[in-house]
Protein backbone atom coordinates (compact mmCIF):
# COMPACT_ATOMS: atom_id res chain seq x y z
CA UNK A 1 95.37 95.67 112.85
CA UNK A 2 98.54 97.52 111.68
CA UNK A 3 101.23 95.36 111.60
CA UNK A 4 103.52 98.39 113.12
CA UNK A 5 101.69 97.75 116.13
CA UNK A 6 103.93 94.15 116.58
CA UNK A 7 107.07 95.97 115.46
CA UNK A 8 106.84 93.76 112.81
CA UNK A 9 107.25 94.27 108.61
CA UNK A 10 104.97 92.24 106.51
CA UNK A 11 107.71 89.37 106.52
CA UNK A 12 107.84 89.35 110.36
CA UNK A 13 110.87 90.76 110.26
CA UNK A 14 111.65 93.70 113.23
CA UNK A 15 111.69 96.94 111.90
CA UNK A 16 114.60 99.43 112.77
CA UNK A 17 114.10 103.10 114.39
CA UNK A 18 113.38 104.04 111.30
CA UNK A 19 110.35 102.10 110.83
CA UNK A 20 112.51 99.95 108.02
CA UNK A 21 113.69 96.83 107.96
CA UNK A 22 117.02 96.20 106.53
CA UNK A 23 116.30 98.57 103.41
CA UNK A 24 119.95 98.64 102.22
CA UNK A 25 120.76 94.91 103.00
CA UNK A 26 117.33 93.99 101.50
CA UNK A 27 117.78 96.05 98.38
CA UNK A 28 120.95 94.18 98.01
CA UNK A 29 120.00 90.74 98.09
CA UNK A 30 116.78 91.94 95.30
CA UNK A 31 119.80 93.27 93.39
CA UNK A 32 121.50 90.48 93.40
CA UNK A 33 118.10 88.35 92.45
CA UNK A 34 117.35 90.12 90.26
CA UNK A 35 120.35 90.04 88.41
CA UNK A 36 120.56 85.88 88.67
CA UNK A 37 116.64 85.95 86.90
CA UNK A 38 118.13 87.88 84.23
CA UNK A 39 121.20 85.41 83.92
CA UNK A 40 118.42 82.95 83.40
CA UNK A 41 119.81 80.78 86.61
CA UNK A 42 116.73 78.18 87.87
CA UNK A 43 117.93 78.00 91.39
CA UNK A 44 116.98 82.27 90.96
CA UNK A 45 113.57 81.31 90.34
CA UNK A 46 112.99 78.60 92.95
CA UNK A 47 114.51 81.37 95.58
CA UNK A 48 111.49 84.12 94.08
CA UNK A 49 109.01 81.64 94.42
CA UNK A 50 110.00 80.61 97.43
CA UNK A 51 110.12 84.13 99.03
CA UNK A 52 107.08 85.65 97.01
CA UNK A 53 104.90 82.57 96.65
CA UNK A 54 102.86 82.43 99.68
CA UNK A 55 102.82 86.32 100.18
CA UNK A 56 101.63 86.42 96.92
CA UNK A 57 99.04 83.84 96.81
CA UNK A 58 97.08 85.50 100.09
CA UNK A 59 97.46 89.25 98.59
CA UNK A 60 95.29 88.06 95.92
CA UNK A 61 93.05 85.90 97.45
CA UNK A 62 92.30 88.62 99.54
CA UNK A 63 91.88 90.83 96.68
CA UNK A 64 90.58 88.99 94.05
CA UNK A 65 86.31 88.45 93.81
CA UNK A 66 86.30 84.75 93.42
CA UNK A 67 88.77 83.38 95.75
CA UNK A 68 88.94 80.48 94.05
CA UNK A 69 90.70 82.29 91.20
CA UNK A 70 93.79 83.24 93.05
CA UNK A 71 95.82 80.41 92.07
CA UNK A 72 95.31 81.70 88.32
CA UNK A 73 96.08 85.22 89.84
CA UNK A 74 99.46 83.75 91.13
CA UNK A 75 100.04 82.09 88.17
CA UNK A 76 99.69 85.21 85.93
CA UNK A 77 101.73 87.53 88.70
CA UNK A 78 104.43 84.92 88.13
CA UNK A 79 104.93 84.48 84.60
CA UNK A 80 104.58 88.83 84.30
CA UNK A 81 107.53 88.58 86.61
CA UNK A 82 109.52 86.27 84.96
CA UNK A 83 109.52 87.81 81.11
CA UNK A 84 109.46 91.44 82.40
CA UNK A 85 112.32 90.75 84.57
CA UNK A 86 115.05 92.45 82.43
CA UNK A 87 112.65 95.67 82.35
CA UNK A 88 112.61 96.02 85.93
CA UNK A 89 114.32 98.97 86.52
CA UNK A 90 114.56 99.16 90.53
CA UNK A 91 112.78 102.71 90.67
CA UNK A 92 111.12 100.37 93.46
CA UNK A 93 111.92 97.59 95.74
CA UNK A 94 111.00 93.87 93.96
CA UNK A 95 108.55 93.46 96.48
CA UNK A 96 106.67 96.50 95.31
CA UNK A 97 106.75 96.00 92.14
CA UNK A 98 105.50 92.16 92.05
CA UNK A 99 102.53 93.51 94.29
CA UNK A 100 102.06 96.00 91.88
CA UNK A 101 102.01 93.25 89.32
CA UNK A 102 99.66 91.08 91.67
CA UNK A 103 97.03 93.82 91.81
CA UNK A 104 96.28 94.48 88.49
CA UNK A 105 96.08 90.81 87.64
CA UNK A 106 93.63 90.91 91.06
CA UNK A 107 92.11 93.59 89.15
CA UNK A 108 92.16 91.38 85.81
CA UNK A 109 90.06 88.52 87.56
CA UNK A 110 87.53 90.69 89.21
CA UNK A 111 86.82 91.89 85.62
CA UNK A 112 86.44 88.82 84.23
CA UNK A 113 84.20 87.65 87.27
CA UNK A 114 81.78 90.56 87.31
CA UNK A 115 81.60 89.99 82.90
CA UNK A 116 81.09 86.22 83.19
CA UNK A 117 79.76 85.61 86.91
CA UNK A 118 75.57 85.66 85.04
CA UNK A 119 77.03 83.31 82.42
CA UNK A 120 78.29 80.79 85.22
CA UNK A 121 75.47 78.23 85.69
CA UNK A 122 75.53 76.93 89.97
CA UNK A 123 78.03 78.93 90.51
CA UNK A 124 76.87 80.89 93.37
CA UNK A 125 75.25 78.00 94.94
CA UNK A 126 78.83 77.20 96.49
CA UNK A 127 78.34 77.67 100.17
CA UNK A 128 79.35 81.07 101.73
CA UNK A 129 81.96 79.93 103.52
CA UNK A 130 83.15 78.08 101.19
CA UNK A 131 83.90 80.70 98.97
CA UNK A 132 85.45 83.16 101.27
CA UNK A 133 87.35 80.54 103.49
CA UNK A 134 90.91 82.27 104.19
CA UNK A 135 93.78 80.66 102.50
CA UNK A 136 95.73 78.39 105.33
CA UNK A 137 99.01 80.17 105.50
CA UNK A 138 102.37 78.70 105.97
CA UNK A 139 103.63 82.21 108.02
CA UNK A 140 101.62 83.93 110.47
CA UNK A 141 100.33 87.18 109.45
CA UNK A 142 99.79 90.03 112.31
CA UNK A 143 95.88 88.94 112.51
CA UNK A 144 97.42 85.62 113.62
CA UNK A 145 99.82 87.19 116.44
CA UNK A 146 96.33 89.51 118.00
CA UNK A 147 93.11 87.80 117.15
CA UNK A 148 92.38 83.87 117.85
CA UNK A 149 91.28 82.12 115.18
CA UNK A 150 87.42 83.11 115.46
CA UNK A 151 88.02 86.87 115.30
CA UNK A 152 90.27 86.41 112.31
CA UNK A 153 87.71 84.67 110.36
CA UNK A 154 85.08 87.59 111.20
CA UNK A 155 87.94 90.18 110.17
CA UNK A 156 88.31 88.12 107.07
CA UNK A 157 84.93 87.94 105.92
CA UNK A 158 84.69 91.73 106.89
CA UNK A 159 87.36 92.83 104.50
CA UNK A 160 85.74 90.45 101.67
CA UNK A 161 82.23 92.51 101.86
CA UNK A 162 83.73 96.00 101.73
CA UNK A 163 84.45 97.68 98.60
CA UNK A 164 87.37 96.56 96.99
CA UNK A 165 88.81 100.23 96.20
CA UNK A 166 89.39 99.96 100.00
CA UNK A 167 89.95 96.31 100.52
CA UNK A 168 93.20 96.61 98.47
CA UNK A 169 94.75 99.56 100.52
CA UNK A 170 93.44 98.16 104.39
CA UNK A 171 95.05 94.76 103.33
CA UNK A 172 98.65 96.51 101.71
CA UNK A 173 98.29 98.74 104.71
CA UNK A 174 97.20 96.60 107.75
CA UNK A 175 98.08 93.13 106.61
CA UNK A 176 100.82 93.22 104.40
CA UNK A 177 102.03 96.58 106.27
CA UNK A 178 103.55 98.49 103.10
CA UNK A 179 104.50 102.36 103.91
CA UNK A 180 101.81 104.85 102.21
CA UNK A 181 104.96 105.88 99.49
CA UNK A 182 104.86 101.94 98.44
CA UNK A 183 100.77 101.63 98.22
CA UNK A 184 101.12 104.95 96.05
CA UNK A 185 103.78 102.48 94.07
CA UNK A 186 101.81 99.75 93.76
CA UNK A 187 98.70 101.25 93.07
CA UNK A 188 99.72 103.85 91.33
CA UNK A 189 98.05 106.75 93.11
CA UNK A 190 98.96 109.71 94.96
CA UNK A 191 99.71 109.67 98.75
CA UNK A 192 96.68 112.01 99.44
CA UNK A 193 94.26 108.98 98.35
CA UNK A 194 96.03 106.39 99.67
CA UNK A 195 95.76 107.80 102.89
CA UNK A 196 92.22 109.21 102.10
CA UNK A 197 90.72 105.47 100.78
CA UNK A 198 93.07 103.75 104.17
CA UNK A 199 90.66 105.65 106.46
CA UNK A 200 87.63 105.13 104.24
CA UNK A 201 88.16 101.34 104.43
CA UNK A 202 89.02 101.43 107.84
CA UNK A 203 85.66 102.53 108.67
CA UNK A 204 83.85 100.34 106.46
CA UNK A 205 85.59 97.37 107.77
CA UNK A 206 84.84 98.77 111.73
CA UNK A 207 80.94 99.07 110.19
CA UNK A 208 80.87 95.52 109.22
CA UNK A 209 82.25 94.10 112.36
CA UNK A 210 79.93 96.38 114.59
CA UNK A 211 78.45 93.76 117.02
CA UNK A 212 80.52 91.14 115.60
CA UNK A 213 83.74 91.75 117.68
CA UNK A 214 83.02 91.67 121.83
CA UNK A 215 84.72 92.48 123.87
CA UNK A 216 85.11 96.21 123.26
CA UNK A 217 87.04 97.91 121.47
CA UNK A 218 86.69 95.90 118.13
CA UNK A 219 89.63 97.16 116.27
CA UNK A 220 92.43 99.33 117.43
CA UNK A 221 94.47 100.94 114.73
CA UNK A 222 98.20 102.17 115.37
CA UNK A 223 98.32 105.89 114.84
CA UNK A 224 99.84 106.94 111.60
């Protein structure tokens, strides 16, 4: 579910006519951040980890192939952000560029997993669902505001079975409700296949929850 259906950005925040919310305020207060990490100030970190902690924590559980990793994802994301502060060069917003930062560590893990997952002895006996249990989160995301809790578990376990190419640009998309011009950011592709691997993973997410989902319809995407 697009999160432009609730009027909503991916902070709950409401957008403007625009579709943006607060972009020149908001660009502002990164500025300023920004410029307090780079002065080395400690009350500038707890204020990024307290804005991009949680947000960052579910992007890569959702993202990463052992969910139980994404505390070592978050870890990585944040110690990337704080000695590459000073080369951030605000070409993008700081959001943007710390989700960049969170999916290639995402992408990191997954490596790892898939190189050293036959090496792992029990590992995969771990229940199902305890593996892929979603991350209790301390702000509502838009599944929360649509589906009750049932349907969001069945949307979560959807997104974790589809491929991960499109996993990544449903969940910047539909969850975390980026603009196509920050997924090509983060991701580091053009718009043409963001857009391309959006639909792509919309389907295969509608595929797996075929049946699942009842009433009718099972998912109802905002129009682009």
């Amino acid at each position: 579910m697009s999160s432009s259906v609730l009027g909503l950005n991916s902070d709950g925040l409401p957008k403007d006519a625009a579709g943006n919310s607060r972009p020149v305020e908001q660009r502002r207060e990164d500025d300023e951040l920004v410029r307090r990490l780079r002065a080395g100030e400690e009350a500038a970190y707890e204020a990024l980890l307290a804005r991009f902690q949680q947000p960052v924590y579910n992007l890569a559980f959702r993202l990463a192939s052992n969910p139980g990793d994404a505390s070592d994802v978050v870890q990585e994301v944040f110690l990337k952000v704080f000695r590459n502060v000073g080369h951030f060069r605000r070409q993008s917003s700081l959001k943007t560029w710390i989700y960049r930062i969170t999916v290639n560590e995402a992408h990191n893990q997954r490596r790892w997993f898939f190189r050293h997952r036959s090496r792992e002895v029990g590992f995969d006996d771990q229940p199902e669902q305890t593996r892929k249990r979603p991350v209790a989160d301390s702000a509502k995301s838009p599944f929360d505001y649509v589906f009750d809790r049932e349907k969001h578990m069945l949307i979560e376990a959807a997104l974790a079975r589809i491929n991960p190419v499109f996993r990544e640009v449903v969940v910047l998309r539909d969850i975390e409700g980026l603009s196509y011009e920050e997924i090509s950011e983060v991701l580091q592709i053009s718009l043409g296949t963001v857009k391309s691997r959006i639909m792509r993973g919309r389907e295969s997410l509608r595929d797996e929850l075929t049946g699942r989902l009842e009433p009718e319809p099972t998912l109802r995407w905002a129009p682009e």
